[in-house]
N, C-alpha and C. Protein backbone atom coordinates (compact mmCIF):
# COMPACT_ATOMS: atom_id res chain seq x y z
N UNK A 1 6.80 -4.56 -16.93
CA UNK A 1 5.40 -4.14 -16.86
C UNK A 1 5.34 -2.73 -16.26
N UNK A 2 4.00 -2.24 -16.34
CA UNK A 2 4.04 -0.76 -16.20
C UNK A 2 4.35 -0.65 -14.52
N UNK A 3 3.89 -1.41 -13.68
CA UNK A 3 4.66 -0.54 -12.17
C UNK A 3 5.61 -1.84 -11.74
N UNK A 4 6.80 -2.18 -12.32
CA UNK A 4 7.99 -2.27 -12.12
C UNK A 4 8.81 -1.13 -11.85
N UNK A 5 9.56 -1.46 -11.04
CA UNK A 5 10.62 -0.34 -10.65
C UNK A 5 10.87 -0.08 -9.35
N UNK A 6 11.67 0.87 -9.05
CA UNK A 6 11.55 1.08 -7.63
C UNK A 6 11.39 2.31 -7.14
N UNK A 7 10.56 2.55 -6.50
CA UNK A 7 10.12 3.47 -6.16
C UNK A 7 10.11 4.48 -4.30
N UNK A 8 9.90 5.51 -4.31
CA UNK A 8 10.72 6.02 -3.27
C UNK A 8 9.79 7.08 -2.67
N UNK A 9 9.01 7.02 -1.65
CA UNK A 9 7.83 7.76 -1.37
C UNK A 9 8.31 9.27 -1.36
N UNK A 10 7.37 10.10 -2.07
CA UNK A 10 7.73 11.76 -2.16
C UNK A 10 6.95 12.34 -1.47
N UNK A 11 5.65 12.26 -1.07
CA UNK A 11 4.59 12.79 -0.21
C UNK A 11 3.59 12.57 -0.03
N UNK A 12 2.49 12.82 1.22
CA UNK A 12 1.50 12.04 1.37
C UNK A 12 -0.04 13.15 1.28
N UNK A 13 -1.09 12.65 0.94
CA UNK A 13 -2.18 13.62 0.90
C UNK A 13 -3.33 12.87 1.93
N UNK A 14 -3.58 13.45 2.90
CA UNK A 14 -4.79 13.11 3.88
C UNK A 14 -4.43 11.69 4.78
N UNK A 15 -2.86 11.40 4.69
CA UNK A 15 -2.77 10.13 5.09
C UNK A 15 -2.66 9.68 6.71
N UNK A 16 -2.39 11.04 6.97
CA UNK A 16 -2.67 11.20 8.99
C UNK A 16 -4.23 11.19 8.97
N UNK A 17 -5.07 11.54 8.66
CA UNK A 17 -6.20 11.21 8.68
C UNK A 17 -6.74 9.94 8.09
N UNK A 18 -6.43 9.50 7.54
CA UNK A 18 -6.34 7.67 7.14
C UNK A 18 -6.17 7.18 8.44
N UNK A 19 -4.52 7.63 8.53
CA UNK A 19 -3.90 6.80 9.92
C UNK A 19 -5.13 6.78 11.20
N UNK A 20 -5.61 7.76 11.28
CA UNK A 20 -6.36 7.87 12.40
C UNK A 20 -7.47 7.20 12.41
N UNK A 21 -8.41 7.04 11.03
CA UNK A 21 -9.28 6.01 11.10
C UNK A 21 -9.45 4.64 11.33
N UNK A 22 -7.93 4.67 11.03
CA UNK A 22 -7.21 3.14 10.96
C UNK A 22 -7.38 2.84 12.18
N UNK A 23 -7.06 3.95 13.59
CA UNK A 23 -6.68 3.59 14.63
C UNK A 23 -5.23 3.43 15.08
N UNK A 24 -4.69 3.70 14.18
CA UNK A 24 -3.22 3.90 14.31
C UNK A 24 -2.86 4.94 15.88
N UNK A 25 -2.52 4.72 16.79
CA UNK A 25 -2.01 5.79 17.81
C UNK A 25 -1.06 7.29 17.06
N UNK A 26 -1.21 8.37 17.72
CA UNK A 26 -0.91 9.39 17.56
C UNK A 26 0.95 9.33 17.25
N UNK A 27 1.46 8.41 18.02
CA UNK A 27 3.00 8.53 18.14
C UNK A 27 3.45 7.81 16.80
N UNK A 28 2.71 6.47 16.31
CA UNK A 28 3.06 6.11 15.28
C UNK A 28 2.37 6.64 14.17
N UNK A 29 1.47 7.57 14.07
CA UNK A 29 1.03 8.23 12.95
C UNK A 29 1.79 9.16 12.52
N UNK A 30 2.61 9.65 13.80
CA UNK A 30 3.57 10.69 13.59
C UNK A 30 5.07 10.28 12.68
N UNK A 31 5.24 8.73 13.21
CA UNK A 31 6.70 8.14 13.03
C UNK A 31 6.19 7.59 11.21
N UNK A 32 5.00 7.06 10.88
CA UNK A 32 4.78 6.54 9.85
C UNK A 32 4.87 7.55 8.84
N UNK A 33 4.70 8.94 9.08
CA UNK A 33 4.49 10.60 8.16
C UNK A 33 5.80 10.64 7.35
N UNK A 34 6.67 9.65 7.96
CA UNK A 34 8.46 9.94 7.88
C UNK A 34 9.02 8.43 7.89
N UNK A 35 8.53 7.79 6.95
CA UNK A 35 9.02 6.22 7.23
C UNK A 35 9.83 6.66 5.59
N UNK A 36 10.22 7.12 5.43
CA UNK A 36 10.87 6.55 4.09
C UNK A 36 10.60 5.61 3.47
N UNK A 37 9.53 5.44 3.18
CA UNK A 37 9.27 4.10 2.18
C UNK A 37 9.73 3.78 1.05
N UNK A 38 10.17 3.04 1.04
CA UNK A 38 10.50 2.74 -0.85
C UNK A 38 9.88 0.87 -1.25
N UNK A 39 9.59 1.30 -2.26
CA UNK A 39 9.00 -0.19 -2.61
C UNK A 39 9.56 -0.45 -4.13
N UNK A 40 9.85 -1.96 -4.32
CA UNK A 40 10.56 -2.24 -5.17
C UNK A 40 9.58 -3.11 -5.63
N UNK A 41 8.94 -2.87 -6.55
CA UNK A 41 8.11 -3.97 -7.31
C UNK A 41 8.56 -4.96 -8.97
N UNK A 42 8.45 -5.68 -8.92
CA UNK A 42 8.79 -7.14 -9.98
C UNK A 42 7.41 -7.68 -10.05
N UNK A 43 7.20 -7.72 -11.78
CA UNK A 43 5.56 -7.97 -12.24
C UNK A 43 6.28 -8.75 -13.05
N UNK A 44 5.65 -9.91 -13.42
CA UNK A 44 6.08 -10.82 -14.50
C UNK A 44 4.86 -12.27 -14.91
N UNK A 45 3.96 -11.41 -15.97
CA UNK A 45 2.72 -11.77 -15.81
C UNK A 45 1.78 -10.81 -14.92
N UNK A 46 0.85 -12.72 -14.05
CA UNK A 46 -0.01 -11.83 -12.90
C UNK A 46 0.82 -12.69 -12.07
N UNK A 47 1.99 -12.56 -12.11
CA UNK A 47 2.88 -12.48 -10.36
C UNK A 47 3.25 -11.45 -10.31
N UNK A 48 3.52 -11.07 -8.70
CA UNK A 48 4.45 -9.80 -8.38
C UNK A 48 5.31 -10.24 -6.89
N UNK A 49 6.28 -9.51 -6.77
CA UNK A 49 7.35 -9.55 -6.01
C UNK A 49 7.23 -8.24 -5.37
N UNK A 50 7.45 -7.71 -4.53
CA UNK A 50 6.95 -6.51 -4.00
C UNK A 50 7.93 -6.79 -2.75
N UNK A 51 9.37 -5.73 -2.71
CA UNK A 51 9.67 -5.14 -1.55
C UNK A 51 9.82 -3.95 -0.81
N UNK A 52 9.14 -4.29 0.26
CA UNK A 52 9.19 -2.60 0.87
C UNK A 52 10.09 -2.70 1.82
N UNK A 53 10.83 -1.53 2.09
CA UNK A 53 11.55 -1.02 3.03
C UNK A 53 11.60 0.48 3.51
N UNK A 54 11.51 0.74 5.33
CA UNK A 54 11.21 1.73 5.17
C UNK A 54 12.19 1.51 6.91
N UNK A 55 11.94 2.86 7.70
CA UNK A 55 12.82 3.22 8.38
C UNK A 55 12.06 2.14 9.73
N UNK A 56 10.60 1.34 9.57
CA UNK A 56 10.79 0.54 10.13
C UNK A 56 10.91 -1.34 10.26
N UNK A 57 10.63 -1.42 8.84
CA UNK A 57 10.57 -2.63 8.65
C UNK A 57 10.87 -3.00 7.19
N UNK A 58 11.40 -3.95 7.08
CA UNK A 58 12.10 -4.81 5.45
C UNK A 58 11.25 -5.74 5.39
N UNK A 59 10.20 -6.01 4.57
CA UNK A 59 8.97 -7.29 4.19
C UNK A 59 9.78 -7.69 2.64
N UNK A 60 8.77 -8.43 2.04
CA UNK A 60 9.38 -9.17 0.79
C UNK A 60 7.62 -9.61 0.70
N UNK A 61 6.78 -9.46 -0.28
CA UNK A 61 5.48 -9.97 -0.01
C UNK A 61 5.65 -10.51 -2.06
N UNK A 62 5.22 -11.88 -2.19
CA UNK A 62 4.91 -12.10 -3.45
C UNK A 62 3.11 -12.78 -3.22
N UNK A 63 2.68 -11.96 -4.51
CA UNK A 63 0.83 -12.36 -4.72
C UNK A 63 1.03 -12.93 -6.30
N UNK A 64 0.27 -13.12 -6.58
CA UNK A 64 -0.43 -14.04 -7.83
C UNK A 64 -1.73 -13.04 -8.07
N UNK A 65 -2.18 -12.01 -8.70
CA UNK A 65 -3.48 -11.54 -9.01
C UNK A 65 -4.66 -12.48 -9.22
N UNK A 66 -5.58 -11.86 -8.23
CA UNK A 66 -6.99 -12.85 -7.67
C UNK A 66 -6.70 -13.63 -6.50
N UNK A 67 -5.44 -13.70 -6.30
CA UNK A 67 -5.51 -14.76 -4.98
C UNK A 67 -5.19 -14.08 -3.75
N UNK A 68 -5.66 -14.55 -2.76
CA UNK A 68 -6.31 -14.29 -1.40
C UNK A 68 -4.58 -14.71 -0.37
N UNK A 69 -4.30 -13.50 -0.13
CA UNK A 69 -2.84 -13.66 0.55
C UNK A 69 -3.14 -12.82 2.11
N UNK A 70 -2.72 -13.29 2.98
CA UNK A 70 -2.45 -12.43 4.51
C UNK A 70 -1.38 -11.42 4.29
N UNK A 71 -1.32 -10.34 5.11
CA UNK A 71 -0.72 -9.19 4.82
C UNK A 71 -1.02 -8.54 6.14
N UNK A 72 0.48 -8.02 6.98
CA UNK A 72 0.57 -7.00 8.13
C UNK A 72 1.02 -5.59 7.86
N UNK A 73 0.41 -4.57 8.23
CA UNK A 73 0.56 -3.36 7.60
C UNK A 73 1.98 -3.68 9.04
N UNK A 74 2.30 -1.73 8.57
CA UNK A 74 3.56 -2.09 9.83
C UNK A 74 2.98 -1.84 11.21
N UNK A 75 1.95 -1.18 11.52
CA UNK A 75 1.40 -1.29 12.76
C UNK A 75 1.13 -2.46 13.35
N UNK A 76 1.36 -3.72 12.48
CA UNK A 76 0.38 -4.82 13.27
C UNK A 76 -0.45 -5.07 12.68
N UNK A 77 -1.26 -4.39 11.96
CA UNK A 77 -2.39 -4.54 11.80
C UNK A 77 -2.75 -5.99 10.52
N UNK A 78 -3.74 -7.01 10.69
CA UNK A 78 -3.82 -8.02 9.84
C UNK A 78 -4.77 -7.87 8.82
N UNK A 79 -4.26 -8.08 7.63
CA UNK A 79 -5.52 -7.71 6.65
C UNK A 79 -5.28 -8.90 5.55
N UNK A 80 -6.39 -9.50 5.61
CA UNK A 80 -6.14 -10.61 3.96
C UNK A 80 -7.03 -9.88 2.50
N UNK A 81 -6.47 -10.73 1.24
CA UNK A 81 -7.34 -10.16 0.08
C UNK A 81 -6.60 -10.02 -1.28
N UNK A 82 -7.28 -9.77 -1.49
CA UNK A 82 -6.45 -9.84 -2.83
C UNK A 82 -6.13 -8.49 -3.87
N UNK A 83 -5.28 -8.60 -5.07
CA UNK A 83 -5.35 -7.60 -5.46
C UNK A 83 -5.63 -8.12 -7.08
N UNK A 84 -6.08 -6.85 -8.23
CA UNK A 84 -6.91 -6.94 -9.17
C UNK A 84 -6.30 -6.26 -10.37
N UNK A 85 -6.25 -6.36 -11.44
CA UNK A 85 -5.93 -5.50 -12.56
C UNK A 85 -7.53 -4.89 -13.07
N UNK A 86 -7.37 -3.77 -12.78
CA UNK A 86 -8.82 -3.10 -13.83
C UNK A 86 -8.17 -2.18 -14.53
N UNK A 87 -7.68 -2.38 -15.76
CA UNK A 87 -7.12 -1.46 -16.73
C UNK A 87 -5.84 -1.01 -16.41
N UNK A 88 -5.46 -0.04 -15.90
CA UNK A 88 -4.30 0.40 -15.88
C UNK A 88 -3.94 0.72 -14.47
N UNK A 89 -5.02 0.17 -13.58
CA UNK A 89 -5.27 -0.07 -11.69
C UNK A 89 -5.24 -1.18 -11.47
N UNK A 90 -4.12 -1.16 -10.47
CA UNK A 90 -3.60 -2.58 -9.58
C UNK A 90 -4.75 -1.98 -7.94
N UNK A 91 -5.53 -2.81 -8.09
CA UNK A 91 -6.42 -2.38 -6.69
C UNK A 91 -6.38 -4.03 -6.10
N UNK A 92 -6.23 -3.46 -4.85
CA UNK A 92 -6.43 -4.25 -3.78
C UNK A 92 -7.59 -4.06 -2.83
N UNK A 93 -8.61 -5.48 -2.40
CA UNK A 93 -9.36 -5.20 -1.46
C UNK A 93 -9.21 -6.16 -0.53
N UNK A 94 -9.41 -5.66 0.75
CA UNK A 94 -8.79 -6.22 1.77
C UNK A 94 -9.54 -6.14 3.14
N UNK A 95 -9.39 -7.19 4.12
CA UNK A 95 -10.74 -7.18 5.27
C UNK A 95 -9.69 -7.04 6.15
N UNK A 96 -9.86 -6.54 7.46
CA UNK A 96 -8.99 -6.14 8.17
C UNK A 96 -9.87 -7.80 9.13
N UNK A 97 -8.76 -8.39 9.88
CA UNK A 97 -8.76 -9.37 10.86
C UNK A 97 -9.31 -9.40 12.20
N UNK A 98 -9.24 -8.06 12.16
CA UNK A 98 -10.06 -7.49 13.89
C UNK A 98 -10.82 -7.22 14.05
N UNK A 99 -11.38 -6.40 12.56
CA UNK A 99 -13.06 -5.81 12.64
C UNK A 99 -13.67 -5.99 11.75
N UNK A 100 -13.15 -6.80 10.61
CA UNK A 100 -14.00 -7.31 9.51
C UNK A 100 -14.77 -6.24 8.32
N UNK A 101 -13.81 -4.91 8.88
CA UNK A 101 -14.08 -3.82 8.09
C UNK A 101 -12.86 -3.94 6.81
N UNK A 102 -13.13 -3.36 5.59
CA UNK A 102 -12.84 -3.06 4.39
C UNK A 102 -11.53 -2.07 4.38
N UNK A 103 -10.31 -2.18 3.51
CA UNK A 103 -9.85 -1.31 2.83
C UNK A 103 -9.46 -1.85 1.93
N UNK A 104 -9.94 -0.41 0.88
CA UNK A 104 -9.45 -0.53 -0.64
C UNK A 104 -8.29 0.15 -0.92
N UNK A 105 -7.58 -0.31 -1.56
CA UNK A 105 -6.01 0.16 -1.89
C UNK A 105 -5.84 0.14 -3.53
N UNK A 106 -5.66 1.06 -4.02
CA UNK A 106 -5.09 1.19 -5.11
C UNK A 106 -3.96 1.80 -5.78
N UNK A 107 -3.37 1.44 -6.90
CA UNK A 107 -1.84 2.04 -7.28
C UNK A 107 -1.74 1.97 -9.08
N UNK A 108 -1.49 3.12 -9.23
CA UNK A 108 -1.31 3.61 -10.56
C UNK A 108 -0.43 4.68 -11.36
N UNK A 109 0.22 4.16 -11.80
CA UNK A 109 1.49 4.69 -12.64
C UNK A 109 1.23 5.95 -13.50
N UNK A 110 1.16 7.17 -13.46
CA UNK A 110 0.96 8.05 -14.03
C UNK A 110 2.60 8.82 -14.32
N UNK A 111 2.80 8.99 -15.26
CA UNK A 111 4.06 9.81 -15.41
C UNK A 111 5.59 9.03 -14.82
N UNK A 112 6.35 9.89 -14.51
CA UNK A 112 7.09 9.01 -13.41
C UNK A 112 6.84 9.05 -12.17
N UNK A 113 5.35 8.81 -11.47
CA UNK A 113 4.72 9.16 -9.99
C UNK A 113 4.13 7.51 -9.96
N UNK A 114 3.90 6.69 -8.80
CA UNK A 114 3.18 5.95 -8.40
C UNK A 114 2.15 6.03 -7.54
N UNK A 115 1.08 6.35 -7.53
CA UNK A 115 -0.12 6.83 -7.05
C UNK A 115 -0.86 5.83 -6.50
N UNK A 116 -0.44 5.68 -4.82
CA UNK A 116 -0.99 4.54 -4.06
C UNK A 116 -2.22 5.44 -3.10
N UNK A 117 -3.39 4.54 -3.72
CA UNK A 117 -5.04 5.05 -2.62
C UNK A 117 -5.22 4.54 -1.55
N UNK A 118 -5.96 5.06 -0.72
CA UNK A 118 -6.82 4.67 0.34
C UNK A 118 -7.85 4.81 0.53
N UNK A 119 -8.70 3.49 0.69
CA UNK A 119 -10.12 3.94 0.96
C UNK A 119 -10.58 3.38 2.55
N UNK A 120 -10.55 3.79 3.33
CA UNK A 120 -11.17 3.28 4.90
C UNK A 120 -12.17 4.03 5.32
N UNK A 121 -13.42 3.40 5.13
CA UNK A 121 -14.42 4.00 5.83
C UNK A 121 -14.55 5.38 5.74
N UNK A 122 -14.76 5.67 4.39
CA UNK A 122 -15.15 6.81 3.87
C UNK A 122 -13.84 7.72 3.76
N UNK A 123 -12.62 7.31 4.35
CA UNK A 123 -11.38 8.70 4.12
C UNK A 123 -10.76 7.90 3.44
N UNK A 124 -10.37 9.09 2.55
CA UNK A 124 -9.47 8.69 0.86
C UNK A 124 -7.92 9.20 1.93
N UNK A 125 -6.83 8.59 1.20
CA UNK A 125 -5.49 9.10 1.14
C UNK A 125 -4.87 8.41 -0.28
N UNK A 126 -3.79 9.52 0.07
CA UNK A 126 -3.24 9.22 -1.08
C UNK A 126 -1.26 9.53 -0.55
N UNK A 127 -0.76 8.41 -1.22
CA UNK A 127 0.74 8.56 -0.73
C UNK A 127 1.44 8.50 -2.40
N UNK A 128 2.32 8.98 -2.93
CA UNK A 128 2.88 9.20 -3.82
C UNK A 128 4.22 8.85 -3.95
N UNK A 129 4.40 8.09 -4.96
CA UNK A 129 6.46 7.85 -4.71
C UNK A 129 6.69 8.28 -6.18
N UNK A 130 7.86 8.80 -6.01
CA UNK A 130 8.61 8.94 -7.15
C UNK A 130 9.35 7.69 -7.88
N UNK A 131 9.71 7.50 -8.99
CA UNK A 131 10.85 6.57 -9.48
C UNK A 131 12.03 6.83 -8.99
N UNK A 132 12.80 5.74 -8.80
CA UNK A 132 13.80 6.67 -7.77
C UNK A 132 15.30 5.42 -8.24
């Protein structure tokens, strides 16, 4: 399927300012700028397999599209929700556990780039991986 593969973060746009809305502290906004992320995604159907690894943590997360899964960013932070196919966008919406506030997440395959969004309370980011 179209975002199979594995992928290997190349750069980020507005995502320290994400971080900060998030509430993320200054020291780990700094350490997250430089996490090496890579994510390995497996679509087969509407399942997915999704592993990330990065310079601080190895997860393994599998969803079912439409269904309502728990999910810890690496800060800690708890967010449930689900994620969606709208055309050629895998979006995720998601309630954060602490404040019952919203983020929208989206990811879309353009070229050989994976184009992962952020929406929190009005600040967009955007993090980018290459095929790798």
């Amino acid at each position: 399927m179209t975002f199979n593969g594995t992928w290997k973060i190349d750069r980020n746009d507005n995502y320290e300012k994400f971080m900060e809305k998030m509430g993320i502290n200054m020291v780990k906004r700094k350490l997250a700028a430089h996490d090496n992320l890579k994510i390995i995604i497996e679509q087969t159907g509407d399942k997915f397999h999704v592993k990330e690894s990065s310079n601080f943590r190895n997860i393994e997360i599998d969803f079912t599209l439409g269904d309502n899964f728990s999910y810890s960013l690496a800060d800690g932070t708890e967010l449930s929700g689900a994620w969606t196919i709208e055309g050629d966008v895998l979006k995720g919406v998601f309630t954060r556990k602490d404040n019952g506030k919203q983020l929208v997440t989206t990811r879309i395959v353009q070229g050989d780039e994976l184009i992962q969004s952020y929406d929190y309370e009005g600040v967009d980011a955007k993090r980018i991986f290459k095929r790798g």
